[in-house]
Protein backbone atom coordinates (compact mmCIF):
# COMPACT_ATOMS: atom_id res chain seq x y z
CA UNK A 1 21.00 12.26 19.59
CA UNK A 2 20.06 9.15 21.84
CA UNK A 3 16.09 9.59 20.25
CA UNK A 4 17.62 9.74 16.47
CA UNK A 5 19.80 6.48 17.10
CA UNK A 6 16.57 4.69 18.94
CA UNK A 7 14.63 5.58 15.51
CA UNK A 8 17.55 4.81 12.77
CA UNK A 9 17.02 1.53 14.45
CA UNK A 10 13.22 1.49 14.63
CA UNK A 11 13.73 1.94 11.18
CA UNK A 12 15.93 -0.57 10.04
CA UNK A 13 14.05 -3.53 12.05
CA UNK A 14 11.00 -2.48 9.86
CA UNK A 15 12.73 -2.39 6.89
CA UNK A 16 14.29 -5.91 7.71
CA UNK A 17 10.91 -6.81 9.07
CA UNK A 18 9.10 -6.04 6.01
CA UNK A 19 11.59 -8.07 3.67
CA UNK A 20 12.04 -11.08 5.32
CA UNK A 21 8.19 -11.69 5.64
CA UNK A 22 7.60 -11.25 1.79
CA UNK A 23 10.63 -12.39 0.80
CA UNK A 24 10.76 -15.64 2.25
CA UNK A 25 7.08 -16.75 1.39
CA UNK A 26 7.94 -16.00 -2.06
CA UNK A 27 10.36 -17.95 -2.01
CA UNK A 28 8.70 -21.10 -0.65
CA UNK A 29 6.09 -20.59 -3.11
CA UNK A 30 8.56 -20.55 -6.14
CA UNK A 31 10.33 -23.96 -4.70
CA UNK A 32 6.83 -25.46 -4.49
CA UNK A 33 5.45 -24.46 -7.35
CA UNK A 34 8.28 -26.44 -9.86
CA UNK A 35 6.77 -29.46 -12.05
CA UNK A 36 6.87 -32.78 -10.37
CA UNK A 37 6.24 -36.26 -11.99
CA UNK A 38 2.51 -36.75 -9.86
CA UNK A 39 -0.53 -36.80 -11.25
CA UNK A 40 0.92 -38.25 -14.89
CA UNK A 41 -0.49 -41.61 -14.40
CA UNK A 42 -3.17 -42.61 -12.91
CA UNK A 43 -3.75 -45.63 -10.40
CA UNK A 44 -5.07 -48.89 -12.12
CA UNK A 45 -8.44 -49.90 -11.58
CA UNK A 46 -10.67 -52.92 -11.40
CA UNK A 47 -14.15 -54.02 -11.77
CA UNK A 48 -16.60 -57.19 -11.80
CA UNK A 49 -15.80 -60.25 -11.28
CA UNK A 50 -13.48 -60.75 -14.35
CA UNK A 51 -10.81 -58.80 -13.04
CA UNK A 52 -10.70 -56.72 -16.29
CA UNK A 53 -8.59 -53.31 -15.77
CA UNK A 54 -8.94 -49.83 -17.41
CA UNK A 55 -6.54 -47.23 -17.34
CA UNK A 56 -8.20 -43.44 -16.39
CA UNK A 57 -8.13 -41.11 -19.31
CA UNK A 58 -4.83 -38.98 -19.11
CA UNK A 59 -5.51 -35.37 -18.57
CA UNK A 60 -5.56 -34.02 -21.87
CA UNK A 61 -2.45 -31.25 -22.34
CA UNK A 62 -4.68 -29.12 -25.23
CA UNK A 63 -5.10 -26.11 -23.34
CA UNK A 64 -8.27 -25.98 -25.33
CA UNK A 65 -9.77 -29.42 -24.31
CA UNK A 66 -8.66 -29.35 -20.83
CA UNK A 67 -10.81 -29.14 -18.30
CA UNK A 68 -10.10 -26.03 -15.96
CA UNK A 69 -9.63 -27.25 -11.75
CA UNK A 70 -12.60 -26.02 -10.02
CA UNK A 71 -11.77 -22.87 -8.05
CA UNK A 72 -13.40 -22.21 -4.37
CA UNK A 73 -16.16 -19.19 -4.20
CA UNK A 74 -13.96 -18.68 -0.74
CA UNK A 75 -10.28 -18.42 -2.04
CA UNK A 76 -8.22 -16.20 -1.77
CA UNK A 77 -6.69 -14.44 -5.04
CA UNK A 78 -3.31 -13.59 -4.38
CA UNK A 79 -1.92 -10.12 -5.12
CA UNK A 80 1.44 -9.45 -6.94
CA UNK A 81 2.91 -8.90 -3.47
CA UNK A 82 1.30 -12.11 -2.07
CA UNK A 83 0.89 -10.83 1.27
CA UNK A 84 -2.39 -11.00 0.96
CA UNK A 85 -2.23 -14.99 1.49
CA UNK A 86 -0.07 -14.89 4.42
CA UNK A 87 -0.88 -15.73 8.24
CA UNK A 88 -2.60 -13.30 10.11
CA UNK A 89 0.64 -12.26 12.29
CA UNK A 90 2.47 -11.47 9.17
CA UNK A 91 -0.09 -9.45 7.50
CA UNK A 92 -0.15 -7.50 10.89
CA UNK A 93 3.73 -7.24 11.16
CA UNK A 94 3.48 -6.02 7.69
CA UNK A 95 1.26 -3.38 8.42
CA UNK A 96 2.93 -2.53 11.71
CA UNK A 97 6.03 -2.50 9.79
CA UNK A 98 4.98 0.10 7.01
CA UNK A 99 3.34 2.01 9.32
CA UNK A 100 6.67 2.39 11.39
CA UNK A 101 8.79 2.88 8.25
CA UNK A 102 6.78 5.47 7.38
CA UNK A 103 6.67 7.78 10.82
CA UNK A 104 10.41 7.31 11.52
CA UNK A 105 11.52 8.17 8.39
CA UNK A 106 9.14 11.43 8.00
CA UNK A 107 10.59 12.08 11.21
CA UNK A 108 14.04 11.81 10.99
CA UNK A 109 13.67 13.54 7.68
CA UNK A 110 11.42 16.68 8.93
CA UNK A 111 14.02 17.95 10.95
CA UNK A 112 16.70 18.29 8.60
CA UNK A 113 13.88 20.19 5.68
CA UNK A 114 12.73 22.56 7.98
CA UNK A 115 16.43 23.35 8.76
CA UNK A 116 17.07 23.63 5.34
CA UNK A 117 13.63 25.17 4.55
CA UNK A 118 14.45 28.24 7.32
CA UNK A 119 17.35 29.08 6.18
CA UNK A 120 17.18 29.18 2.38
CA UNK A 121 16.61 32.41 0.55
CA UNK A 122 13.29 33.26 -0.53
CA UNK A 123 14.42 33.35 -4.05
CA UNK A 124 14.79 30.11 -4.24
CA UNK A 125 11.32 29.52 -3.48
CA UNK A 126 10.17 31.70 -5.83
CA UNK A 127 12.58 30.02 -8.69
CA UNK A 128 13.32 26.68 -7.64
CA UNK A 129 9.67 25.39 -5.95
CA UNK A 130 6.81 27.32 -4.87
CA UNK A 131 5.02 25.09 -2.11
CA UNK A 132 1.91 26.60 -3.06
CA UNK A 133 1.64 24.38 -5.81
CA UNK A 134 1.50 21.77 -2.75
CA UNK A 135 -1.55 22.95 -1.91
CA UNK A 136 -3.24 23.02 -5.75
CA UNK A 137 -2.42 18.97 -5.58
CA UNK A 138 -4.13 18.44 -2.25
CA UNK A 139 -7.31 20.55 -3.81
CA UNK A 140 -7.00 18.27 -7.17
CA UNK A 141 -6.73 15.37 -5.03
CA UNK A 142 -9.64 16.07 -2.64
CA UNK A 143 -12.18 16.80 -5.95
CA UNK A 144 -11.11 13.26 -7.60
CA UNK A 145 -12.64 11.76 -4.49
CA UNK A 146 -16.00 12.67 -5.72
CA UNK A 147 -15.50 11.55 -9.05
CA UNK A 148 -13.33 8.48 -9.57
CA UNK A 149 -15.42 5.55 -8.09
CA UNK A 150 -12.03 3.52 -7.91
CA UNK A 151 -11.42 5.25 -4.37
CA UNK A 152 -13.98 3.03 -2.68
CA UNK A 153 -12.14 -0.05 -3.88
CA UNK A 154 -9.17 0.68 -2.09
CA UNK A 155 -10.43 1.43 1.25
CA UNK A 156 -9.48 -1.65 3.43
CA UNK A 157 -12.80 -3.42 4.55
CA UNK A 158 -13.32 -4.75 7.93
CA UNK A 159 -11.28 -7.56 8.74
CA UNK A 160 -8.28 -6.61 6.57
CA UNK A 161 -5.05 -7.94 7.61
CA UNK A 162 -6.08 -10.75 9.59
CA UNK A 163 -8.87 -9.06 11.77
CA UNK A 164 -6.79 -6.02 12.56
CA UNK A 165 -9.00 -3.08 10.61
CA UNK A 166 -11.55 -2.66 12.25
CA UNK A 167 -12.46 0.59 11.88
CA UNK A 168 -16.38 1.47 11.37
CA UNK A 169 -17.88 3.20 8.60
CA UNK A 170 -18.30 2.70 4.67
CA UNK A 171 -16.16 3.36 2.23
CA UNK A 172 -18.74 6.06 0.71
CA UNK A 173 -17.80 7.85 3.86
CA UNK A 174 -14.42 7.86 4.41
CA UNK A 175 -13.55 8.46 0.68
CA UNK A 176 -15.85 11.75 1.28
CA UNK A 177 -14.44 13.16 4.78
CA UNK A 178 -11.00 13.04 3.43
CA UNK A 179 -11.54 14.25 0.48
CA UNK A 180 -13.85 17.44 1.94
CA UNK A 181 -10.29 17.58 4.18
CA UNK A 182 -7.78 17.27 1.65
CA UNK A 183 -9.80 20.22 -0.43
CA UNK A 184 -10.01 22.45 2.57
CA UNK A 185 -6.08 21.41 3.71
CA UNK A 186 -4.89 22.39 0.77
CA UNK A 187 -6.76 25.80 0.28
CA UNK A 188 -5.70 26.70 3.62
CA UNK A 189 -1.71 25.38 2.98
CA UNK A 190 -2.32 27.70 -0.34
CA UNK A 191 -3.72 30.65 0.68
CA UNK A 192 -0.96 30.82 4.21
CA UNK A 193 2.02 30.18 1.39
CA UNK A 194 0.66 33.11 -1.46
CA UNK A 195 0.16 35.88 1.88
CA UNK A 196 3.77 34.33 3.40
CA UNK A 197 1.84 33.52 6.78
CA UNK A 198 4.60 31.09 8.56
CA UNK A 199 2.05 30.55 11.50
CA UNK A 200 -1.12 29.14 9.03
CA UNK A 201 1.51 27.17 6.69
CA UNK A 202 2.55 25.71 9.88
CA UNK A 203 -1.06 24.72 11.15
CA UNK A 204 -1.92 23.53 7.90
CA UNK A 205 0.95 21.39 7.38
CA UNK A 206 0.73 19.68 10.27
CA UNK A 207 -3.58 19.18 9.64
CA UNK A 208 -2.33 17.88 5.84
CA UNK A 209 0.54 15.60 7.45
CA UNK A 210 -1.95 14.02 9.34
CA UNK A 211 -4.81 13.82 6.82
CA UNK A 212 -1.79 12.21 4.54
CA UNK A 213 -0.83 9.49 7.58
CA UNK A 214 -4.48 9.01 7.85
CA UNK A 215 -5.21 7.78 4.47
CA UNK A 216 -2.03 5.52 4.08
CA UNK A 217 -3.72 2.67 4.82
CA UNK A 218 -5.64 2.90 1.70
CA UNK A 219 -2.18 2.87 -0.22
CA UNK A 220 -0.85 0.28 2.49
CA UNK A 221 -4.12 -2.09 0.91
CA UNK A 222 -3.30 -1.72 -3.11
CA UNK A 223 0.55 -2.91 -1.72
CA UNK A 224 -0.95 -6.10 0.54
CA UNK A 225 -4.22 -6.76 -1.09
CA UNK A 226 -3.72 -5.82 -4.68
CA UNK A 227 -6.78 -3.19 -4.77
CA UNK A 228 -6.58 -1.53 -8.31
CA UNK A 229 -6.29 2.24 -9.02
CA UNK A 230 -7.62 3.06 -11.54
CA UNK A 231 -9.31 -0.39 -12.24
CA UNK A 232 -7.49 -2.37 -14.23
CA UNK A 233 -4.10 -1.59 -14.06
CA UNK A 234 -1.97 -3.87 -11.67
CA UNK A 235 0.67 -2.16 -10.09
CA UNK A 236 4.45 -4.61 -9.36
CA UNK A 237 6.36 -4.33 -6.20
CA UNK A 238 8.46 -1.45 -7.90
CA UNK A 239 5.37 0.36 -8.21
CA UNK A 240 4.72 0.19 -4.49
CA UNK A 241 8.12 1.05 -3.33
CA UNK A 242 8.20 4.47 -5.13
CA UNK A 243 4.58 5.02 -4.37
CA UNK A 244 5.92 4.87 -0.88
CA UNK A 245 9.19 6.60 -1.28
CA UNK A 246 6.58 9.21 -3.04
CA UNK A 247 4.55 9.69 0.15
CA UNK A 248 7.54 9.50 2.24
CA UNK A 249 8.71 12.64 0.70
CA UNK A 250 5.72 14.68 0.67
CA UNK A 251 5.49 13.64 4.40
CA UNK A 252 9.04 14.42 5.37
CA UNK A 253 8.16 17.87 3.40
CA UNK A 254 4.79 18.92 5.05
CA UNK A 255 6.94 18.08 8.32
CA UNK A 256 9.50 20.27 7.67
CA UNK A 257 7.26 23.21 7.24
CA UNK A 258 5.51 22.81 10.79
């Protein structure tokens, strides 16, 4: 009882953690950005010895005329979420944040499932869900790593979130190891669910739990960073949140099965 109070509360500083970093940013940026009256006129200046005076051409308000501000090589674009403009400390908060959201919540959710999952009938696995069809989406989603180039995009690179990912390796490569994993993960969670082998469905849900935890931080990137999948389409800050709530699930679910 004393660990599940300890983690409800792990869990709401994240959550609170999370939404005062974005939120308040945002905010700043939205009083800054309103129209001021600088930059109408422009100073008056001299020259020679006559002391004749010229005004500066006005900046011309045809959008087609106007000349467009030069834009560093070096700066940053920021995503929908903007978090990708923040210090480093809140990018890492962020990340730690997520990243704690996630585990408490797949495990204070796990226990209840597998609960739930032991003690159902097994008609209503054959009616209401067959898990096995887990498995099928872990195969689909392991192939599409070898064919959708878009995978490599949203791998974080080095650096990412103010020097905290560091991990080595290329993209190429980890986009390939987890999706050889998430092929055999989900043959294995398959085949132990079709020949009603508790002991394999537990081993593989745990290996596909951990495979899914493992490649979060590619999601955690499209949320911070803005990283496109498919390329192209943006996802909003709705998007995120039930692309989250989405993996929370499927986490909380492959937990309940260990």
């Amino acid at each position: 009882m004393r660990l599940q109070i300890i983690s409800i509360l792990i869990l709401g500083i994240s959550i609170g953690t999370v939404s005062l970093i974005v939120t308040v940013p945002t905010l700043s940026r939205n009083i800054k950005s309103f129209p001021t009256n600088s930059g109408i006129a422009r100073p008056l200046r001299q020259r020679g010895n006559f002391g004749t005076a010229r005004f500066s051409k006005p900046p011309s308000s045809d959008p087609e005329t106007a000349e467009p501000s030069p834009i560093s090589l070096n700066e940053v674009v920021p995503s929908p979420s903007g978090v990708n403009v923040l210090p480093a400390w809140q990018q890492q908060s962020i990340f730690f944040a997520c990243f704690g959201t996630l585990a408490t919540s797949t495990y204070l959710l796990s226990a209840p499932l597998h609960s739930l999952f032991t003690y159902l009938p097994t008609s209503f696995f054959s009616i209401v869900w067959h898990p096995e069809g887990l498995g099928l989406i872990f195969i689909l989603a392991g192939v599409s790593h070898f064919f959708v180039e878009e995978f490599k995009d949203i791998y974080p690179p080095r650096g990412a979130w103010g020097g905290l990912w560091q991990l080595p390796g290329s993209p190429e490569f980890h986009v390939n190891w987890t999706g050889v994993f998430e092929i055999l993960g989900g043959l294995g969670f398959f085949l132990s669910i079709s020949n009603h082998n508790p002991q394999l469905t537990s081993t593989f849900s745990a290996l596909l739990l951990g495979l899914s935890i493992a490649v979060y931080p590619a999601n955690l990137y499209m949320f911070t960073h803005g990283a496109e999948l498919p390329k192209g389409i943006k996802m909003d800050n709705g998007g995120h949140a039930g692309r989250f709530i989405t993996q929370l699930v499927l986490c909380a679910v492959l937990g309940g099965l260990i």
